[in-house]
C-alpha atoms as a PDB file:
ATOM      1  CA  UNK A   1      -5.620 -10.849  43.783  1.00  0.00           C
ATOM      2  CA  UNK A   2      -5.013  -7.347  45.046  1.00  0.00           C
ATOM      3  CA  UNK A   3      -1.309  -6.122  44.157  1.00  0.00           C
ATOM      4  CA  UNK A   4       0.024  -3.140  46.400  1.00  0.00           C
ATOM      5  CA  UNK A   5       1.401  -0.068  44.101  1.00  0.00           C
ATOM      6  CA  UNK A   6       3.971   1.965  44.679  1.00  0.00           C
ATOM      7  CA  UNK A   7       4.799   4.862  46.650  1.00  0.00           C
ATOM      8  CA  UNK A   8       4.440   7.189  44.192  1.00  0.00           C
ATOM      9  CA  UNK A   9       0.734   5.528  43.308  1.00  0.00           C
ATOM     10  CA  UNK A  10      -2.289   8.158  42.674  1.00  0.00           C
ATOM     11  CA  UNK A  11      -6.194   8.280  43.051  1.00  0.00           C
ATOM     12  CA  UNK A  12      -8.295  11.167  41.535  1.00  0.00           C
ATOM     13  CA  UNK A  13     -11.953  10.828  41.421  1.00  0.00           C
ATOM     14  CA  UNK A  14     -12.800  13.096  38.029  1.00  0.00           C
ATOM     15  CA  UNK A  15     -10.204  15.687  38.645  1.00  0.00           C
ATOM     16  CA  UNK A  16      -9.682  15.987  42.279  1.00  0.00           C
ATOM     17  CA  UNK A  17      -6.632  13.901  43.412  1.00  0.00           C
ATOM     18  CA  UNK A  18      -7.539  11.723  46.797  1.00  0.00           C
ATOM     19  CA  UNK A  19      -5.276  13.702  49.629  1.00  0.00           C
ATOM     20  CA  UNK A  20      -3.061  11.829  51.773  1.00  0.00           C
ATOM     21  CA  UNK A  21      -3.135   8.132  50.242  1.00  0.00           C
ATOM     22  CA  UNK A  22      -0.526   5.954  52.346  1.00  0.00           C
ATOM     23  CA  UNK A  23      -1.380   2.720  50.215  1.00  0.00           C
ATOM     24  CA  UNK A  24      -3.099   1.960  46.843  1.00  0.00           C
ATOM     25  CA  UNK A  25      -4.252  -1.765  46.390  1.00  0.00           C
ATOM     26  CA  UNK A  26      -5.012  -2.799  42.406  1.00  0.00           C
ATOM     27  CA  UNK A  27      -6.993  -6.097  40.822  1.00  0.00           C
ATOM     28  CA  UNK A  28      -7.393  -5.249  37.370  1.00  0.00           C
ATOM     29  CA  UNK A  29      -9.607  -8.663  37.154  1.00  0.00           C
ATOM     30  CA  UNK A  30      -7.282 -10.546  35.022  1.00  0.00           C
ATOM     31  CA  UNK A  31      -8.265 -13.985  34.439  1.00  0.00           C
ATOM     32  CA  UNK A  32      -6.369 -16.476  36.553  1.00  0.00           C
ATOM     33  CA  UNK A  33      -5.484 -19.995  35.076  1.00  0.00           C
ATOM     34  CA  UNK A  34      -7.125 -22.698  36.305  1.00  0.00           C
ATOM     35  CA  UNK A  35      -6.237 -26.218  36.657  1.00  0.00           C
ATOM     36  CA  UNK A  36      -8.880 -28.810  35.925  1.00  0.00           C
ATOM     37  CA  UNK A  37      -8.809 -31.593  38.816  1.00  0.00           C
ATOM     38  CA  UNK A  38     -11.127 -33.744  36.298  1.00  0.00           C
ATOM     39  CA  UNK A  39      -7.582 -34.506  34.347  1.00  0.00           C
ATOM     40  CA  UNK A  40      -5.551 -35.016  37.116  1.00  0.00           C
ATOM     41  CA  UNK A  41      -5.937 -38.964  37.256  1.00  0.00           C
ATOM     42  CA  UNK A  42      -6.148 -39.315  33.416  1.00  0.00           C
ATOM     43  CA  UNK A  43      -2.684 -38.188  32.916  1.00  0.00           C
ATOM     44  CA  UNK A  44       0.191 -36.437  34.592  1.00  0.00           C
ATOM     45  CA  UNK A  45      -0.600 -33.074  33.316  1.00  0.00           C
ATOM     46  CA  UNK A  46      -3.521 -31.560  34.104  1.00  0.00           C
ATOM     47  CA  UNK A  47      -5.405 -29.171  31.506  1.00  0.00           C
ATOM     48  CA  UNK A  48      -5.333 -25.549  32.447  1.00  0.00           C
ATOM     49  CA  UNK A  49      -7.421 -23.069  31.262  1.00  0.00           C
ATOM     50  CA  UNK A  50      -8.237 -19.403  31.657  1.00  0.00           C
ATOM     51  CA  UNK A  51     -10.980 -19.141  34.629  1.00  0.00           C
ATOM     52  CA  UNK A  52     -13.657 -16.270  34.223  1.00  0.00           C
ATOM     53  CA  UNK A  53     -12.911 -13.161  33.987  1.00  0.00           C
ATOM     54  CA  UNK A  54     -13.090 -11.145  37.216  1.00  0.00           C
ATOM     55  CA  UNK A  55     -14.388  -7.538  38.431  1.00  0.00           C
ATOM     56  CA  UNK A  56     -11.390  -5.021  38.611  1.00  0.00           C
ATOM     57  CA  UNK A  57     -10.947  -3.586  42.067  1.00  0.00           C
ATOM     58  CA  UNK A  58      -9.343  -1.068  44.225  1.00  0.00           C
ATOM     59  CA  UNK A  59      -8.522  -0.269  47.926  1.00  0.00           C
ATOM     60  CA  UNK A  60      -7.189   2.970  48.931  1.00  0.00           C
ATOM     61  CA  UNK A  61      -5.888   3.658  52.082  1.00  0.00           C
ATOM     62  CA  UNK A  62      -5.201   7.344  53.376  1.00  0.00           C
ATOM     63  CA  UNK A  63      -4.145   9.754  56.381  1.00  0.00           C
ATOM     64  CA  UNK A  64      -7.659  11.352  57.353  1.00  0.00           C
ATOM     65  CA  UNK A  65      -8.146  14.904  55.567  1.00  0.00           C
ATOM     66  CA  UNK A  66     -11.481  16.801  56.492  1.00  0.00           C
ATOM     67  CA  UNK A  67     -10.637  19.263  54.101  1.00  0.00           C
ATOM     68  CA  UNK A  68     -10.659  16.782  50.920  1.00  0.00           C
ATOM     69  CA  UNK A  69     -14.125  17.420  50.142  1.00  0.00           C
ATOM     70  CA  UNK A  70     -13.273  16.290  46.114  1.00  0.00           C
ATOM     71  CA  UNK A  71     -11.784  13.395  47.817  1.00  0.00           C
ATOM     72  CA  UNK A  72     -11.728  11.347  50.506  1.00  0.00           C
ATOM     73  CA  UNK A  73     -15.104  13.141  51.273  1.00  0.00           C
ATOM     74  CA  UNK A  74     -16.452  12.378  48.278  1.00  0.00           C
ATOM     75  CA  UNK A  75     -15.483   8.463  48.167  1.00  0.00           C
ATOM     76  CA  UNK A  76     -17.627   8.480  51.671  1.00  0.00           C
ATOM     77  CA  UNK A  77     -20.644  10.393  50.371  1.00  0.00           C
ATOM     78  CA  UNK A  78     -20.843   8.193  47.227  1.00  0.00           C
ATOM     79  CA  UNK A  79     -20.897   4.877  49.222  1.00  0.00           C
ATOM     80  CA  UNK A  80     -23.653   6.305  51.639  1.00  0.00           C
ATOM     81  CA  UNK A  81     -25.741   7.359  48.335  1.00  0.00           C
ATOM     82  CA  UNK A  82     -25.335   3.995  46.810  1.00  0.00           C
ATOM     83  CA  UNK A  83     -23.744   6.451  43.595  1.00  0.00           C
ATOM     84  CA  UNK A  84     -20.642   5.577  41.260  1.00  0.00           C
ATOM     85  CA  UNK A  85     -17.815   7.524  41.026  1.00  0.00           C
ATOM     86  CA  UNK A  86     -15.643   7.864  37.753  1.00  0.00           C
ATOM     87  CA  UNK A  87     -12.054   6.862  39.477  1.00  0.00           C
ATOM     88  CA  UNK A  88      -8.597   7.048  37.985  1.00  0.00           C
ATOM     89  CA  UNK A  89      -5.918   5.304  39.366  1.00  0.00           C
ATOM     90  CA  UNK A  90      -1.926   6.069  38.122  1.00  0.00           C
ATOM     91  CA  UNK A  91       0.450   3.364  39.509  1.00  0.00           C
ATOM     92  CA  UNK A  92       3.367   5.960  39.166  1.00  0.00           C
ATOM     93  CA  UNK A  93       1.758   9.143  39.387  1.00  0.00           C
ATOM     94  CA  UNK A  94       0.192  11.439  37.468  1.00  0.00           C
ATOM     95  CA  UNK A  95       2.840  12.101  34.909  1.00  0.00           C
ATOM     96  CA  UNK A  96       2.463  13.445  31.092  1.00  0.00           C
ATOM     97  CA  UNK A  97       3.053   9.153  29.509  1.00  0.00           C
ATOM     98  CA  UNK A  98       2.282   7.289  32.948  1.00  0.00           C
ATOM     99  CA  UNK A  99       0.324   4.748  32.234  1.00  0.00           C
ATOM    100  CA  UNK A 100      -3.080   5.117  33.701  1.00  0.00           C
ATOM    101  CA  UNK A 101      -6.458   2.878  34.627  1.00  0.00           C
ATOM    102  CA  UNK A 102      -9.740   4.636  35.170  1.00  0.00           C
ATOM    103  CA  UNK A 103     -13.668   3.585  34.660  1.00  0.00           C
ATOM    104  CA  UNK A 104     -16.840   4.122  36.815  1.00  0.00           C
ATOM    105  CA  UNK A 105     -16.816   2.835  40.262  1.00  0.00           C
ATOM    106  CA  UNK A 106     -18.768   2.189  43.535  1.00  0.00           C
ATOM    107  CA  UNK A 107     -17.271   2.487  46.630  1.00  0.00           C
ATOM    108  CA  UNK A 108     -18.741  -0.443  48.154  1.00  0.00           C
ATOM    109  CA  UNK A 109     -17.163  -0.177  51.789  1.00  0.00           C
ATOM    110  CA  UNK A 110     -15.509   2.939  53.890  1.00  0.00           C
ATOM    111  CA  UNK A 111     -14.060   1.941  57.064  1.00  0.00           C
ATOM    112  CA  UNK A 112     -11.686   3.918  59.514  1.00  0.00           C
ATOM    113  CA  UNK A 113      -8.026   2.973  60.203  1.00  0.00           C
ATOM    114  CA  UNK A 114      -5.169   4.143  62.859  1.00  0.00           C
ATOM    115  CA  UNK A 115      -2.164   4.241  60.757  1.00  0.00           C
ATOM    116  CA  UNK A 116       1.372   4.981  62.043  1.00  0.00           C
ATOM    117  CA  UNK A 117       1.623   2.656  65.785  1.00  0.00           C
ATOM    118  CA  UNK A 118      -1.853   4.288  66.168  1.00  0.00           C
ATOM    119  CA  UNK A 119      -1.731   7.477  66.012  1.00  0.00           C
ATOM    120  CA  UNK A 120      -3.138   8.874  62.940  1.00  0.00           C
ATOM    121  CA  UNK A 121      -6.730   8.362  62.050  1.00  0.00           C
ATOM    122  CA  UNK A 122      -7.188   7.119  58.631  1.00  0.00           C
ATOM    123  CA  UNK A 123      -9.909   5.800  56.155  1.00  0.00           C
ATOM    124  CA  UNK A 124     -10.034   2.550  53.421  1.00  0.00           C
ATOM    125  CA  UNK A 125     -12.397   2.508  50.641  1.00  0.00           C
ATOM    126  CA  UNK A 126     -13.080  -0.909  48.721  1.00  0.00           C
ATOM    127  CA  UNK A 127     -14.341   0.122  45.412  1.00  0.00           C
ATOM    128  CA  UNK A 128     -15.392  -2.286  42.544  1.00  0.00           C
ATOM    129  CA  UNK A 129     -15.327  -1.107  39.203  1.00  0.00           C
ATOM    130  CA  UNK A 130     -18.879  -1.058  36.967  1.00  0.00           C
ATOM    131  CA  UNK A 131     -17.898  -2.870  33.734  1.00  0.00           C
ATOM    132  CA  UNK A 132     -14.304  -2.545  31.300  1.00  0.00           C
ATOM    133  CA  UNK A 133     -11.788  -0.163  33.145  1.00  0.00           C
ATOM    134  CA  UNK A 134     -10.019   1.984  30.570  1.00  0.00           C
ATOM    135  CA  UNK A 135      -6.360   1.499  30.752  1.00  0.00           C
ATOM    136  CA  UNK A 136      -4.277   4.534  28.588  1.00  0.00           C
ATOM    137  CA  UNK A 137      -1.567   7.107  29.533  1.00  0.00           C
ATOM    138  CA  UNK A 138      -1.643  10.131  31.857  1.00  0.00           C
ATOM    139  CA  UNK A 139      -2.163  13.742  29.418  1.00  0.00           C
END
C-alpha cells in the first residue's frame, strides 16, 4: 500500500529534480503478513506468514511545468517510448544524510489532473520500479 510523503518529499530523475511536485506517493514493496484461513478452524490463532514480496512503486503528482524538460517532460516521454528511467525519490528532501530510495523505473501511466478547486492543470505518473530499489543517504 501506497504511503503519502511529506511536504518536503523530492523526485529527481538522474539529476534533474521533478518541478512543482504537490504530492509524492511511496510502496517500497514490503512484504505484508498474511493470515492463513486454512488454520482458522483448527485453532484460535491462525498462522501468519510473510506474503510475497511485492514491486516497489511510486506516484507523483505535480503543478504542470512546460519548461521541466529534465522532468516532468521527461517522465512523459519515457512512458510514450516504453523506456526506464533511473528515479530517486528523498522522503525529506534532498539533504547531505536524508535518507534516500532510488533504482530504475518505468513510468507505466501519465495522466492529467486539475489541482487546487480546479484551477491548475497538473500531471500523475505511476511508475513501477525494475527489480531491488537502492535505499542509502542523500551526498
Amino acid at each position: 500500500m501506497a504511503k503519502k510523503l511529506g511536504n518536503s518529499a523530492e523526485a529527481y530523475l538522474g539529476t534533474a529534480k521533478v518541478a512543482s511536485t504537490v504530492a509524492i506517493y511511496w510502496n517500497d514493496g514490503t512484504r505484508a503478513v498474511t493470515e492463513s484461513k486454512a488454520q482458522r478452524p483448527l485453532n484460535s490463532r491462525p498462522e501468519a506468514f510473510p506474503g510475497e514480496l511485492g514491486v516497489a512503486s511510486c506516484r507523483i503528482t505535480c503543478e504542470r511545468d512546460k519548461a521541466d524538460t529534465n522532468g516532468q517532460l521527461a517522465l512523459i516521454a519515457a512512458q510514450l517510448a516504453g523506456t526506464s528511467v533511473t528515479l530517486s525519490v528523498y522522503p525529506e528532501g534532498k539533504t547531505t544524510g536524508n535518507e534516500m530510495w532510488s533504482g530504475t523505473a518505468f513510468v507505466t501511466d501519465c495522466g492529467e489532473v486539475t489541482l487546487k478547486n480546479n484551477e491548475l492543470p497538473g500531471y500523475d505518473f505511476k511508475i513501477t520500479f525494475s527489480g531491488d530499489i537502492t535505499k542509502g543517504v542523500a551526498a
